[in-house]
N, C-alpha and C. Protein backbone atom coordinates (compact mmCIF):
# COMPACT_ATOMS: atom_id res chain seq x y z
N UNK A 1 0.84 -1.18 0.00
CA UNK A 1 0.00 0.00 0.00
C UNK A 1 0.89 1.25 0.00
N UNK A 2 0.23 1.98 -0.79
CA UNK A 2 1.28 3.43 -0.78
C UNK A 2 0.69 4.40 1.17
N UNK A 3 1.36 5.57 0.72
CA UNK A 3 1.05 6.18 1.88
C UNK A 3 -0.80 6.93 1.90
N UNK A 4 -1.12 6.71 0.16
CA UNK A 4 -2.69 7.39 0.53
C UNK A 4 -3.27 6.35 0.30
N UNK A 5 -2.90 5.55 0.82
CA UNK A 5 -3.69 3.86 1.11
C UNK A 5 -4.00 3.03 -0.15
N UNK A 6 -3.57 3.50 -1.71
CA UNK A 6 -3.57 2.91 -2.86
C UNK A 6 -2.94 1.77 -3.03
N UNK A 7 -3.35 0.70 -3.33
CA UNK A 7 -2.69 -0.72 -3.98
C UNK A 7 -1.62 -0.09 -4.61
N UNK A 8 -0.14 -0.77 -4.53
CA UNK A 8 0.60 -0.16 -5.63
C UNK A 8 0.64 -1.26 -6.98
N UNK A 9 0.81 -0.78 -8.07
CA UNK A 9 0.77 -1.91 -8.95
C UNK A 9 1.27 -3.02 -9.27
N UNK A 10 1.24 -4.14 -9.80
CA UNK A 10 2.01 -5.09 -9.63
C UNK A 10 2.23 -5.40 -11.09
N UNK A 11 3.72 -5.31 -11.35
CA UNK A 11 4.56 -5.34 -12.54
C UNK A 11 5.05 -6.65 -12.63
N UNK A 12 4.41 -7.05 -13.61
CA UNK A 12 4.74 -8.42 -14.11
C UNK A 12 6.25 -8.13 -14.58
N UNK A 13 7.37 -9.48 -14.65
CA UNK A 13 8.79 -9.14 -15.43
C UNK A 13 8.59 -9.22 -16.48
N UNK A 14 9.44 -8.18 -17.26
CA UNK A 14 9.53 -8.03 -18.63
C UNK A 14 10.48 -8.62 -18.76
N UNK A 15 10.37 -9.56 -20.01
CA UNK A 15 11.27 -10.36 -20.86
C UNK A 15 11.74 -10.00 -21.56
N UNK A 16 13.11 -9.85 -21.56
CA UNK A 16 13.95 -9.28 -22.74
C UNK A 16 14.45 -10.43 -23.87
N UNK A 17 13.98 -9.89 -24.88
CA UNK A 17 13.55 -10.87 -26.02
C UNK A 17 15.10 -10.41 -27.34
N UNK A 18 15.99 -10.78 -28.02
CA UNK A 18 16.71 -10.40 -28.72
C UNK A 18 16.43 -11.05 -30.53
N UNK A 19 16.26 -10.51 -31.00
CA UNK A 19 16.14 -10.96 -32.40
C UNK A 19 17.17 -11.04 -33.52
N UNK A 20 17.25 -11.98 -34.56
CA UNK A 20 17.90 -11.94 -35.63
C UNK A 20 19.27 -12.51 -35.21
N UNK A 21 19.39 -13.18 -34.21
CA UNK A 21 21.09 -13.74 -34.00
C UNK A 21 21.07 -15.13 -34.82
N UNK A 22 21.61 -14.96 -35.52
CA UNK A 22 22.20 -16.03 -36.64
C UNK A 22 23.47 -16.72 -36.52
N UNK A 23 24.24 -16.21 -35.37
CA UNK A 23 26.13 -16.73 -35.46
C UNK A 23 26.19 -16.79 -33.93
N UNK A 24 26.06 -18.06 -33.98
CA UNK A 24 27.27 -18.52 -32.43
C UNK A 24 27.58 -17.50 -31.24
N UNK A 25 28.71 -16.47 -31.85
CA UNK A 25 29.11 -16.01 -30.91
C UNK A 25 28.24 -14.31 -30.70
N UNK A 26 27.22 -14.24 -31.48
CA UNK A 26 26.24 -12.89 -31.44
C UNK A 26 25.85 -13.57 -29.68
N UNK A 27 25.05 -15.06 -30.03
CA UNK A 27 24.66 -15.69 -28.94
C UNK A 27 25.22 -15.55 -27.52
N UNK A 28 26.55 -15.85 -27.56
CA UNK A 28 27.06 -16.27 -26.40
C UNK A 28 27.41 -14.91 -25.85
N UNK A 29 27.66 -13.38 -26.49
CA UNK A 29 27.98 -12.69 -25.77
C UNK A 29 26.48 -11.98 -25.62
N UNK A 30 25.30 -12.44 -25.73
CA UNK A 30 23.63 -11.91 -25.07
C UNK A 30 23.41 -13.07 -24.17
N UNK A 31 24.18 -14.05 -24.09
CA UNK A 31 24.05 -15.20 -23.09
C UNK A 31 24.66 -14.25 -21.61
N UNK A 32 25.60 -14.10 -21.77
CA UNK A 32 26.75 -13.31 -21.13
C UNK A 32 26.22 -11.90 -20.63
N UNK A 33 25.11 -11.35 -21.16
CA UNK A 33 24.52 -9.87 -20.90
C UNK A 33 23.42 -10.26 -19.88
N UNK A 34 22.77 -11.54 -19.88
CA UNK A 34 21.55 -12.06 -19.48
C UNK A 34 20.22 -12.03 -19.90
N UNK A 35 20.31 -11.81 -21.07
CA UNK A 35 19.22 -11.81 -22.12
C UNK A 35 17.79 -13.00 -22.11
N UNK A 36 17.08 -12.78 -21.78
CA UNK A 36 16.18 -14.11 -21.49
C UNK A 36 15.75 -14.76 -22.54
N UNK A 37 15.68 -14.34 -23.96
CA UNK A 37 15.24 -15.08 -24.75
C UNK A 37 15.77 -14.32 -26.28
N UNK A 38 16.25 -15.60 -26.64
CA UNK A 38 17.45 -15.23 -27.82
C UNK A 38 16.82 -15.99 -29.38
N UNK A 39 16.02 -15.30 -30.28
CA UNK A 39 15.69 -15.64 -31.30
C UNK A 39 16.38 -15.58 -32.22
N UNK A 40 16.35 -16.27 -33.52
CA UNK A 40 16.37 -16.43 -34.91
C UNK A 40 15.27 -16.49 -35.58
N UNK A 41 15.96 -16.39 -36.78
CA UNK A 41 14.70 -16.67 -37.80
C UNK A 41 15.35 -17.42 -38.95
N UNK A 42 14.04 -18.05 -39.36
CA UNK A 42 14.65 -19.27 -40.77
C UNK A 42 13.81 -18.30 -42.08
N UNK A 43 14.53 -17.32 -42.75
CA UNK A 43 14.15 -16.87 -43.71
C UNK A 43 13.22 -17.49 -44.90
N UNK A 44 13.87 -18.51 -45.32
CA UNK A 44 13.63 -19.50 -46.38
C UNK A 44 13.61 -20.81 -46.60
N UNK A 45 12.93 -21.49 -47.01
CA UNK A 45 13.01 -22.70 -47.20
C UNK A 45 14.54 -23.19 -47.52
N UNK A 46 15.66 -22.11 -48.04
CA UNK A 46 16.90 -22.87 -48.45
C UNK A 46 17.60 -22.64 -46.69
N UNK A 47 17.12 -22.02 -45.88
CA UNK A 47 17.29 -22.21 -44.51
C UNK A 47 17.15 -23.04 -43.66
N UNK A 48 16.78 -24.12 -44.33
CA UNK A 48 15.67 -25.05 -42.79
C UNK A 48 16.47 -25.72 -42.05
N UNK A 49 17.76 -25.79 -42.38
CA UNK A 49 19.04 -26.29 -41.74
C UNK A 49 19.96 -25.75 -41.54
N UNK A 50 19.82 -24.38 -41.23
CA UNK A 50 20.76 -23.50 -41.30
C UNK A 50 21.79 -23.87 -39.99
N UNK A 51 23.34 -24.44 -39.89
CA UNK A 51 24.22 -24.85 -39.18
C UNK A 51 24.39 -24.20 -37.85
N UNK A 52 24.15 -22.70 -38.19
CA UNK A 52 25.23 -22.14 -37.72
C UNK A 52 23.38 -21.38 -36.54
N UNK A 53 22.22 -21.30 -37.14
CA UNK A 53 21.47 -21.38 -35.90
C UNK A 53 20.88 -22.46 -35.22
N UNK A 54 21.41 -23.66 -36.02
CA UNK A 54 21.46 -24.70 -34.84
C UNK A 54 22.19 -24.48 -33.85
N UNK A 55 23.36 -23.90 -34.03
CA UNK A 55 24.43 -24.24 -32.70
C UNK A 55 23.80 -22.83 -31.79
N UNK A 56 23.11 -21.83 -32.22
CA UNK A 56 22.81 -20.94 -31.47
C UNK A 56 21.92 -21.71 -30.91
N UNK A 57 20.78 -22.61 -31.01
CA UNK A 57 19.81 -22.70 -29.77
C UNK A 57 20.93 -23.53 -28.78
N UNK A 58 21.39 -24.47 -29.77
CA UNK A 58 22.76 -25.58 -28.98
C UNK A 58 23.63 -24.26 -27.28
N UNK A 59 23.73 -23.26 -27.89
CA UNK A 59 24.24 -22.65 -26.90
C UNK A 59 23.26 -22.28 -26.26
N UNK A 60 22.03 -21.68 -26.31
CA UNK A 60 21.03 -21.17 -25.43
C UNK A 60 20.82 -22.39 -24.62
N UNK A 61 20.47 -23.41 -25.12
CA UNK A 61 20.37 -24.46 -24.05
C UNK A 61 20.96 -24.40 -22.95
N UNK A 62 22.34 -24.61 -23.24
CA UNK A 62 23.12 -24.88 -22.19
C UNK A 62 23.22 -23.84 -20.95
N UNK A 63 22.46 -22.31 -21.09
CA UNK A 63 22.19 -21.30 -20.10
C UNK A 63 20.90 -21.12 -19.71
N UNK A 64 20.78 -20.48 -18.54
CA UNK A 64 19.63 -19.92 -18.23
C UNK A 64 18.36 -18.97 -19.00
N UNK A 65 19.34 -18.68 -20.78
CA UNK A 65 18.09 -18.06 -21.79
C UNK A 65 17.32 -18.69 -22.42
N UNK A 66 16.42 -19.11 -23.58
CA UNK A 66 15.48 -19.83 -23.92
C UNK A 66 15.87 -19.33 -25.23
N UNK A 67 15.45 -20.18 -26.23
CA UNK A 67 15.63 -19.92 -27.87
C UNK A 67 14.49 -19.89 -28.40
N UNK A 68 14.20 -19.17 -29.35
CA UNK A 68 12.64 -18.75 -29.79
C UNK A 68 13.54 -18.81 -31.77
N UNK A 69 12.34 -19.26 -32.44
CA UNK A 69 12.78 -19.49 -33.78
C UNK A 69 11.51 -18.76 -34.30
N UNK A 70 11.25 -17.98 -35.41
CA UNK A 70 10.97 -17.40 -36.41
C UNK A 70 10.65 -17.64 -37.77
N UNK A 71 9.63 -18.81 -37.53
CA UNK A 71 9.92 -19.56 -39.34
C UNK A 71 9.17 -18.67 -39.95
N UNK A 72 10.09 -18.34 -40.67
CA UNK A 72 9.30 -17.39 -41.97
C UNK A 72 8.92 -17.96 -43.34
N UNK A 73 8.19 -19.22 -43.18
CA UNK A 73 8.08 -20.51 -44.60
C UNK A 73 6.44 -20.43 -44.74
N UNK A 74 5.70 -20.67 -45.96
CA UNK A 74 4.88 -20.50 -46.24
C UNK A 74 4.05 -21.74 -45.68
N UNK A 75 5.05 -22.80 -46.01
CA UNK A 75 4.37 -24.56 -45.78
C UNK A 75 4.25 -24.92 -44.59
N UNK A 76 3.34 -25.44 -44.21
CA UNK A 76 3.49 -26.26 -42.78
C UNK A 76 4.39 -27.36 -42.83
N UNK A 77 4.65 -27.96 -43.35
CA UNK A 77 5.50 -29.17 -43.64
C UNK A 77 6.83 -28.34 -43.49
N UNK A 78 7.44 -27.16 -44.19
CA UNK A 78 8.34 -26.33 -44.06
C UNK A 78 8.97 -25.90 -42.96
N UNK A 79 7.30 -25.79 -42.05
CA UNK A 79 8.05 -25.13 -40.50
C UNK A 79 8.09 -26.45 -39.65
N UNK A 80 7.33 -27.32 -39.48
CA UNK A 80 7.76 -28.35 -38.74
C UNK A 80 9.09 -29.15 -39.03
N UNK A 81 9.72 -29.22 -40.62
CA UNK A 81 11.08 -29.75 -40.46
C UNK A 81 12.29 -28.58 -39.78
N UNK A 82 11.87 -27.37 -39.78
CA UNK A 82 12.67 -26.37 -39.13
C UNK A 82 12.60 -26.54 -37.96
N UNK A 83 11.57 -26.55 -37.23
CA UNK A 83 10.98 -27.08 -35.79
C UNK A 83 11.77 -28.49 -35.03
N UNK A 84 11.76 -29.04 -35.89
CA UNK A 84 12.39 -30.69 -35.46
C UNK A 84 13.68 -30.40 -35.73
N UNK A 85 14.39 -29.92 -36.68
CA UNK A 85 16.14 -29.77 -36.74
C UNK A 85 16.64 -28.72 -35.81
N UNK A 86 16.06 -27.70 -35.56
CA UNK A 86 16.50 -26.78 -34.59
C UNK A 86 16.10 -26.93 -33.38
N UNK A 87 14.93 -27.47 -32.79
CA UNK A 87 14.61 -27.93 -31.73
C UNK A 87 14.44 -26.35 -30.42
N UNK A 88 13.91 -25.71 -30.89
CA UNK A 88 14.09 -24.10 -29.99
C UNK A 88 13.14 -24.58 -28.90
N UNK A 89 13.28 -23.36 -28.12
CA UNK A 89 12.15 -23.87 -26.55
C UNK A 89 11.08 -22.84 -27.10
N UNK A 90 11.45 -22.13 -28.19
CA UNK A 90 9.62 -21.48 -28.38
C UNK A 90 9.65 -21.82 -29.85
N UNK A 91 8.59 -21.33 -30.48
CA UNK A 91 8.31 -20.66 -31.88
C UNK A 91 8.02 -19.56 -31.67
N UNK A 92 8.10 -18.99 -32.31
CA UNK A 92 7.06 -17.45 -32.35
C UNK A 92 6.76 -17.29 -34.08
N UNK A 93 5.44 -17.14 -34.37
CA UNK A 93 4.74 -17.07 -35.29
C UNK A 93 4.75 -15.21 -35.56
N UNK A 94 4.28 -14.78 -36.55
CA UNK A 94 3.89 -13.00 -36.54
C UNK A 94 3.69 -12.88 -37.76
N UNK A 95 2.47 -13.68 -38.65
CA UNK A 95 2.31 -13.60 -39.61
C UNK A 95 1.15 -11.98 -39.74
N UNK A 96 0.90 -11.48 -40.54
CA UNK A 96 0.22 -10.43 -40.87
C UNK A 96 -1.15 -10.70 -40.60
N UNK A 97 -2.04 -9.82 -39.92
CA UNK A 97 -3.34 -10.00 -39.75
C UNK A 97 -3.87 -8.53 -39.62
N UNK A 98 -5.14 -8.78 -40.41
CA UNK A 98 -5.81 -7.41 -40.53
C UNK A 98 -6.81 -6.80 -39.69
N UNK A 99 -6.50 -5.70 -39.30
CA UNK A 99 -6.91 -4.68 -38.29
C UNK A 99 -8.02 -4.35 -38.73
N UNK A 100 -8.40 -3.62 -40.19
CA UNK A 100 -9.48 -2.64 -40.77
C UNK A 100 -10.74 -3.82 -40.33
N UNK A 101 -11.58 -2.73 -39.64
CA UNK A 101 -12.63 -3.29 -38.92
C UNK A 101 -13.48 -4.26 -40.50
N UNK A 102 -13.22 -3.40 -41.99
CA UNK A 102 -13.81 -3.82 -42.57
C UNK A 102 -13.22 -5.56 -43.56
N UNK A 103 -12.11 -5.74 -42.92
CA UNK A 103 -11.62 -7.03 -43.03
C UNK A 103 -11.88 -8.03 -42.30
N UNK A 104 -12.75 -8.00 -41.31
CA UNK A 104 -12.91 -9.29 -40.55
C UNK A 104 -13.15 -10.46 -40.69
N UNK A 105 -13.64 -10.33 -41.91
CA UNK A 105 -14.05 -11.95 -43.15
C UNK A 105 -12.11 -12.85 -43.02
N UNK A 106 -11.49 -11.50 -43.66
CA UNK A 106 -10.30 -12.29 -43.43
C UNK A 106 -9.60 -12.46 -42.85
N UNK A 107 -9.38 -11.09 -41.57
CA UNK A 107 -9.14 -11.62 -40.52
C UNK A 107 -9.63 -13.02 -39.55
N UNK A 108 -10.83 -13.45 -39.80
CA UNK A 108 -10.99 -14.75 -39.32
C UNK A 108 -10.00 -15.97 -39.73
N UNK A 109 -10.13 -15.66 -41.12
CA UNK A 109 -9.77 -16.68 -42.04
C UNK A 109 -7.90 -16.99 -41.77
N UNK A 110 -7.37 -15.80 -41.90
CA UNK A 110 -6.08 -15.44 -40.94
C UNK A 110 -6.03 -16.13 -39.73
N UNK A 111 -6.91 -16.04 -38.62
CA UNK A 111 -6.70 -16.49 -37.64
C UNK A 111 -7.23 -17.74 -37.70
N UNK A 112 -7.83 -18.83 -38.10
CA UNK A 112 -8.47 -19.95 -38.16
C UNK A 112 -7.08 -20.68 -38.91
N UNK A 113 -6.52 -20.09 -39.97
CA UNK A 113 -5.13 -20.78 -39.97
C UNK A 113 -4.23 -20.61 -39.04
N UNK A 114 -4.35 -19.77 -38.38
CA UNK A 114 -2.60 -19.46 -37.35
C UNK A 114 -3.10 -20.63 -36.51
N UNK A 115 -4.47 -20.67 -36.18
CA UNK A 115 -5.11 -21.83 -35.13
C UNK A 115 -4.55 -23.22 -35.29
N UNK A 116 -5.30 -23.33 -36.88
CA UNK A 116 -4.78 -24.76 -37.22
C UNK A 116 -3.41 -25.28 -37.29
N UNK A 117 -2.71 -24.10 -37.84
CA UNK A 117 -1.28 -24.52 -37.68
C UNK A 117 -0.75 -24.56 -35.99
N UNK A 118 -0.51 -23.87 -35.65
CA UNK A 118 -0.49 -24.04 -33.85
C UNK A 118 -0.63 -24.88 -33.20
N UNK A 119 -2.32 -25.80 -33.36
CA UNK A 119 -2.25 -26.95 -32.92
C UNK A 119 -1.89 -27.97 -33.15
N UNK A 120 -1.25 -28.12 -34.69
CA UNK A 120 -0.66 -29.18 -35.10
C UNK A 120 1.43 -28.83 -34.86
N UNK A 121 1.62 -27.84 -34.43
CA UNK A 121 2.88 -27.76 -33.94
C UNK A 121 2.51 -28.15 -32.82
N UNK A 122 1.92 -28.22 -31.78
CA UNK A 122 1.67 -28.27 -30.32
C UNK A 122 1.84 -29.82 -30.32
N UNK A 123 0.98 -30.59 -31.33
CA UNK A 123 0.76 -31.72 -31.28
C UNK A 123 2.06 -32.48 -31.44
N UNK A 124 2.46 -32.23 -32.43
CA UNK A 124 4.20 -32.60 -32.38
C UNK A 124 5.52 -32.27 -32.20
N UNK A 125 5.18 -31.00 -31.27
CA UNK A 125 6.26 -30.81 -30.55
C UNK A 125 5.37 -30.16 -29.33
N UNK A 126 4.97 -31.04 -28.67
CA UNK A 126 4.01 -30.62 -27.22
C UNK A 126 4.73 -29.69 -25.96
N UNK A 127 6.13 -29.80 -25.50
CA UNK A 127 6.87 -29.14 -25.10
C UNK A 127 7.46 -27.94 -25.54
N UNK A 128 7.21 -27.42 -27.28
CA UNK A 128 7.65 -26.11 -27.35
C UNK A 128 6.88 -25.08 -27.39
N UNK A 129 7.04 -23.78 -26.66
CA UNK A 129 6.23 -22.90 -26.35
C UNK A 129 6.01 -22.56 -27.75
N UNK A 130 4.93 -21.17 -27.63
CA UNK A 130 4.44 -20.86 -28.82
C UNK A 130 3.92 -19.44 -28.46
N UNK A 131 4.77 -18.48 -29.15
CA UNK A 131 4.57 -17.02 -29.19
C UNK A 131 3.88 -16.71 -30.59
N UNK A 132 3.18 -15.79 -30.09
CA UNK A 132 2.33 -15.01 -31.48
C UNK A 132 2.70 -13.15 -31.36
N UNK A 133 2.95 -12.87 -32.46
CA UNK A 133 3.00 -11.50 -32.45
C UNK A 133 1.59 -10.73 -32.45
N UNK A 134 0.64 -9.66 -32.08
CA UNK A 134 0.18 -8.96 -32.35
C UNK A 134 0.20 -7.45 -32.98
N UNK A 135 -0.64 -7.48 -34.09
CA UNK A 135 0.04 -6.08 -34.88
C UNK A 135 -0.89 -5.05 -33.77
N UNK A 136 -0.38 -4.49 -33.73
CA UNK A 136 -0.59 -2.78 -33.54
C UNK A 136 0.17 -1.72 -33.74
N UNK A 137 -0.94 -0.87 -34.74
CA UNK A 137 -0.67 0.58 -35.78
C UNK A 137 0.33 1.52 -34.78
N UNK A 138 0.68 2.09 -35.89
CA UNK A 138 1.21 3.35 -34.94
C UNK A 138 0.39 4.21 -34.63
N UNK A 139 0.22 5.20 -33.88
CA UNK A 139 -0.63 6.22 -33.00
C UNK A 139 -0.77 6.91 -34.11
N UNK A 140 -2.34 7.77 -34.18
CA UNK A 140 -2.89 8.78 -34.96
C UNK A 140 -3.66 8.02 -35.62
N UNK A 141 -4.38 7.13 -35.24
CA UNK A 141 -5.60 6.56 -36.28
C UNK A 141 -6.81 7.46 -35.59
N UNK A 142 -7.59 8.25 -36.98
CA UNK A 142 -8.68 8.55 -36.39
C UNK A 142 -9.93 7.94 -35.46
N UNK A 143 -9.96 7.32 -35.72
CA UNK A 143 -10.57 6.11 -35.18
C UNK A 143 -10.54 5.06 -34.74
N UNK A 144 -9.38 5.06 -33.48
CA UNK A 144 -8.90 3.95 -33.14
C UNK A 144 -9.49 2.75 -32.11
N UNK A 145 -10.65 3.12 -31.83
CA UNK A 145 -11.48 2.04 -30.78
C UNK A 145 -12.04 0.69 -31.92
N UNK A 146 -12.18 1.04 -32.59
CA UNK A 146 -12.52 -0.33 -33.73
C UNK A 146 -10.92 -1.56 -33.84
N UNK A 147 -10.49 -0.68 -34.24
CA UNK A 147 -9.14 -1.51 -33.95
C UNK A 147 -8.56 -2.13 -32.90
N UNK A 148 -8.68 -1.10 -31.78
CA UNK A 148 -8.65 -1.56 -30.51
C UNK A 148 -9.51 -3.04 -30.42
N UNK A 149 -10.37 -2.79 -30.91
CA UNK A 149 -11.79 -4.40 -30.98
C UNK A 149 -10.83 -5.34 -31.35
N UNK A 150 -10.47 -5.18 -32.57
CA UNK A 150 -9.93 -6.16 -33.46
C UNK A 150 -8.82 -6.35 -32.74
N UNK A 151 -7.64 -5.74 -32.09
CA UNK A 151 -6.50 -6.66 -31.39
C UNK A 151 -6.87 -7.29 -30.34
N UNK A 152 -8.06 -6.95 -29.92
CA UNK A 152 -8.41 -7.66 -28.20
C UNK A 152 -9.35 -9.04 -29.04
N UNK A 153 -10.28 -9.18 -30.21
CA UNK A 153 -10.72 -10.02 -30.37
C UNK A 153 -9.57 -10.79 -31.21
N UNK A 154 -8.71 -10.44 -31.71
CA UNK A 154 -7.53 -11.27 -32.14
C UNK A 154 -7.00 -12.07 -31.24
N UNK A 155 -6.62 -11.42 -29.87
CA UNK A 155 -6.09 -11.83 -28.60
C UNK A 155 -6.61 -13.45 -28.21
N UNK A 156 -8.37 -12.77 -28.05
CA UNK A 156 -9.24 -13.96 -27.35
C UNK A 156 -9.00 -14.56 -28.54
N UNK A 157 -9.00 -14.71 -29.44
CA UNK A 157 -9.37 -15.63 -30.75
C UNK A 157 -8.15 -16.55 -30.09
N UNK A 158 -6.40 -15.84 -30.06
CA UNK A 158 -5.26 -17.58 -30.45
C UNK A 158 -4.74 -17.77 -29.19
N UNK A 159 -5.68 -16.79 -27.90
CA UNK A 159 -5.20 -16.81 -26.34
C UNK A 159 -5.25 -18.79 -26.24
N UNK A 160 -6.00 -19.45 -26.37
CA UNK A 160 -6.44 -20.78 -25.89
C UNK A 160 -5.09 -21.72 -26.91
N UNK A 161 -4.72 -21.13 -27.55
CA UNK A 161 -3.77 -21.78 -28.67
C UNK A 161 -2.04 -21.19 -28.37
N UNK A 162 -2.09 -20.34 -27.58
CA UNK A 162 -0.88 -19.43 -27.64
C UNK A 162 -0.13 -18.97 -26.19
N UNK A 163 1.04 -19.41 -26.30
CA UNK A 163 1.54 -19.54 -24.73
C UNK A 163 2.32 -18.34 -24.21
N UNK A 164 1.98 -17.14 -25.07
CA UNK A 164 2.84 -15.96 -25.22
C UNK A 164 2.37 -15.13 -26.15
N UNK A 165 2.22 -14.01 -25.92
CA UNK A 165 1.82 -12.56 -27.07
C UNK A 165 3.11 -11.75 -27.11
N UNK A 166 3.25 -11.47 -27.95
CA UNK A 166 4.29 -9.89 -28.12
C UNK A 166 3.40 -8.70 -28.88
N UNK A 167 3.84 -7.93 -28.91
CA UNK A 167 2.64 -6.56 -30.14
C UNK A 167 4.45 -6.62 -30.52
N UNK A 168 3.49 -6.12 -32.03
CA UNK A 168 4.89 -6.06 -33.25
C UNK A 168 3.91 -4.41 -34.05
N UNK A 169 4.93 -3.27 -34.26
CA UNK A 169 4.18 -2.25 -34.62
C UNK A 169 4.53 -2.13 -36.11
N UNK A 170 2.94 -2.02 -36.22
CA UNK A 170 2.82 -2.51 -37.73
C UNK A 170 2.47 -0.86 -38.40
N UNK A 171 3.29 -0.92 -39.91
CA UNK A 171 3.95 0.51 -40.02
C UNK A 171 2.43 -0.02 -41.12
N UNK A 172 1.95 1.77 -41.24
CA UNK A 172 0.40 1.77 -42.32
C UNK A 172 -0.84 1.42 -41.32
N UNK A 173 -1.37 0.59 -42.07
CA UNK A 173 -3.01 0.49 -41.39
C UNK A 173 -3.18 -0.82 -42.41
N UNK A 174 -4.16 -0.33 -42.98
CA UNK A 174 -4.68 -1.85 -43.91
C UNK A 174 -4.14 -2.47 -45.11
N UNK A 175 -2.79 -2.03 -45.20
CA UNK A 175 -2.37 -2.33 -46.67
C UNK A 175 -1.51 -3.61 -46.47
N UNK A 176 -1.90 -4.69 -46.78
CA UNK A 176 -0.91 -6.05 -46.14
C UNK A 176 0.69 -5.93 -47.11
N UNK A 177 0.65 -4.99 -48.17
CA UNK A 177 1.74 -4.98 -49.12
C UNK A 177 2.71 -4.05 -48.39
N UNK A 178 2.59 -3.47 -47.10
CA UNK A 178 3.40 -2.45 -46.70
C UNK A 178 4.05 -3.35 -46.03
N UNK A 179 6.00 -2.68 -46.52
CA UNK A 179 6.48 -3.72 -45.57
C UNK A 179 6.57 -3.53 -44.18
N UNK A 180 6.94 -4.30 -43.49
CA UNK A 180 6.35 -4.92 -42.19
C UNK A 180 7.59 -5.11 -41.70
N UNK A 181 8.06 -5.03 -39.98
CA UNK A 181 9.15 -5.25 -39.55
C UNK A 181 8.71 -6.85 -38.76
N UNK A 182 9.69 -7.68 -38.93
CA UNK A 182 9.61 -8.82 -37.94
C UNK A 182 10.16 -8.67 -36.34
């Protein structure tokens, strides 16, 4: 309790999350900083064996950080052989999903695949976590309580499927052709 008798808040820990380490020793010196969770990403299908971020989860293992992988492959078959050769303690998914209140047809359709795929990673690899990105715009939408709808019903939609959220800020509004930061 503070001194005018207010609950003080209670701050969940923030996870410090590092992205794009591809080489060994990027790893070992964010191992060394105390970094809690040390991602890659598998660009391409000519990636799915990429050596050199195998040995990066190979090192996360062996510390107190966690390895999170990034398949960026169109196929399901694609990300589960990435999944099984790299063996990470998460996934994290952050495929594009649409905000404009007047997309919700496909925003379902968006989310009914992230679903399906999810549970069939869960199913065969039952022990690896599973992060989802959420988009949210940058500030100055005229009308931003509709959207607001759409990330909280996005939320409830892959909450029952998804062992982790991040928000990823998604540059534009409704144009899925704008590029997009991972």
């Amino acid at each position: 309790m503070t001194s005018n008798g207010l609950r003080e808040p209670v701050m969940k820990r923030i996870i410090v999350q590092i992205y794009e380490i591809q080489e060994p020793r990027e790893a070992e010196r964010l191992i060394e900083m105390g970094v809690d969770r040390i991602g890659s990403v598998i660009l391409s299908p000519d990636m799915l064996k990429a050596p050199s971020v195998r040995e990066v989860v190979r090192l996360v293992r062996g510390s107190a950080a966690k390895s999170s992988l990034i398949p960026l492959l169109a196929r399901e078959d694609d990300i589960l052989r990435a999944l099984d050769y790299h063996q990470p303690d998460f996934v994290h998914f952050c495929e594009w999903i649409p905000l404009d209140p007047g997309k919700s047809a496909q925003r379902d359709a968006v989310c009914a695949e992230a679903i399906r795929v999810q549970k069939r990673v869960k199913k065969e690899f039952p022990m690896l976590g599973i992060t989802r990105s959420i988009p949210i715009p940058e500030p100055g939408l005229t009308d931003s309580a509709p959207v607001r709808e759409a990330i909280l019903e996005i939320a409830r939609t892959l909450e029952p499927y998804t062992d982790g959220f991040m928000t990823d800020t998604l540059r534009g509004y409704g144009g899925e052709g704008a590029v997009q930061p991972v």
